[in-house]
Protein backbone atom coordinates (compact mmCIF):
# COMPACT_ATOMS: atom_id res chain seq x y z
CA UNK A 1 0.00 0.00 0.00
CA UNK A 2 1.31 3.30 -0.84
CA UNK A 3 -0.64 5.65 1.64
CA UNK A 4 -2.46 4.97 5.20
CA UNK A 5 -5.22 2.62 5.53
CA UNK A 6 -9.07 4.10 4.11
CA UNK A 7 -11.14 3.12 7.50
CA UNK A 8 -14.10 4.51 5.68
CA UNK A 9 -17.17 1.82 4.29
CA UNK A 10 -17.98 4.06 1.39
CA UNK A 11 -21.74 4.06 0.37
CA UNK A 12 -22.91 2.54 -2.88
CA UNK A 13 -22.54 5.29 -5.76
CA UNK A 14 -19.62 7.01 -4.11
CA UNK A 15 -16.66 7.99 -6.21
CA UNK A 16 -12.81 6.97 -4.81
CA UNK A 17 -9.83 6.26 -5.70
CA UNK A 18 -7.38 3.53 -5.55
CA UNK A 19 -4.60 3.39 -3.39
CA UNK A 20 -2.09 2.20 -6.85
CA UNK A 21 -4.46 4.43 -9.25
CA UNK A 22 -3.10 8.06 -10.57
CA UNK A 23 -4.66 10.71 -8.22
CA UNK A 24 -6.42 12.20 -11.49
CA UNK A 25 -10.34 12.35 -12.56
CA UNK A 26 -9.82 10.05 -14.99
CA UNK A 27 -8.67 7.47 -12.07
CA UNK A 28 -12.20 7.82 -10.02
CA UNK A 29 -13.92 4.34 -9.54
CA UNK A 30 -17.66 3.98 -8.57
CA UNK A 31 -18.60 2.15 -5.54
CA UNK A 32 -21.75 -0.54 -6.56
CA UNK A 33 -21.97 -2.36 -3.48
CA UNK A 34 -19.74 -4.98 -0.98
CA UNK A 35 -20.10 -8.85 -1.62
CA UNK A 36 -21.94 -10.70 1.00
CA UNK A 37 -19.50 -13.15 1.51
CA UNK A 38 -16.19 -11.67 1.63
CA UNK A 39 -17.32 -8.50 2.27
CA UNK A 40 -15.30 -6.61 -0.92
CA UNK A 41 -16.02 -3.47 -2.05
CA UNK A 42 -17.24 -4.17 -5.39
CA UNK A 43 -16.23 -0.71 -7.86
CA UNK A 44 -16.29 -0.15 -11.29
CA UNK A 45 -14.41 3.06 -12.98
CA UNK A 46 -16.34 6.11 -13.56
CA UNK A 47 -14.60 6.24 -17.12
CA UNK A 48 -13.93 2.57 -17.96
CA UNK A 49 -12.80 3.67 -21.68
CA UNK A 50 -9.63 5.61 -21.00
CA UNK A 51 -7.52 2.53 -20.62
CA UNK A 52 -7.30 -0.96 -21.60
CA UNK A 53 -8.34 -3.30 -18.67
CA UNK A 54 -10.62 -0.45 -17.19
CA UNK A 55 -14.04 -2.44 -17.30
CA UNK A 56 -15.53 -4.74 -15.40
CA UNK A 57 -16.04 -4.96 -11.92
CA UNK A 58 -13.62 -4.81 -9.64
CA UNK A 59 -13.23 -6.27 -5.91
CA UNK A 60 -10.86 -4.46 -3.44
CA UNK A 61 -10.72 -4.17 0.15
CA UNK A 62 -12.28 -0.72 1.49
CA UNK A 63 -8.08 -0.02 2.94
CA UNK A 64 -7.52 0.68 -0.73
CA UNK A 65 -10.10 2.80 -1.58
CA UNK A 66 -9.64 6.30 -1.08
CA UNK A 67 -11.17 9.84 -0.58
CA UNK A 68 -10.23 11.67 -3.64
CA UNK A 69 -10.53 15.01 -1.58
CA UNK A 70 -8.01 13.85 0.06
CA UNK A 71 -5.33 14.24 -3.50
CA UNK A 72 -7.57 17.46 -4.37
CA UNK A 73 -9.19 15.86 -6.93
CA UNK A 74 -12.37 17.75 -7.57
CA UNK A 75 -15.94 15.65 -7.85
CA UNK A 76 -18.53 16.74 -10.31
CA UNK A 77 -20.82 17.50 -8.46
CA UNK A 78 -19.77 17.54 -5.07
């Protein structure tokens, strides 16, 4: 991990980023829900075209998944 532990469980349609993600816009991922049995965040990226690899779902534990405030990356929105 390259920063200190998210402690946050981030509600479904929140927008994060990923602890080995560029702290850019492009980056954001989408949080859809947590899987009942191994309790996973389940995210998808906000912009799944900008690279290769970007769609699909994607599992991570919630230590991973960061505020993007947090790089000052501005949310539409927010």
């Amino acid at each position: 991990m390259n920063y200190e532990a998210n402690i946050t469980l981030w509600r479904r349609g929140a927008l994060v980023l990923h602890d080995k993600d560029r702290k850019e816009q492009d980056m954001l991922m989408v949080v859809q829900g947590y899987h009942r049995e191994t309790g996973q965040c389940i995210t998808r990226y906000l912009h799944p075209d900008y690279l290769p690899g970007m769609r699909g779902r994607f599992s991570n534990d919630v230590k991973v998944l960061h505020d993007p405030a947090r790089f000052g990356v501005q949310v539409e929105g927010a």
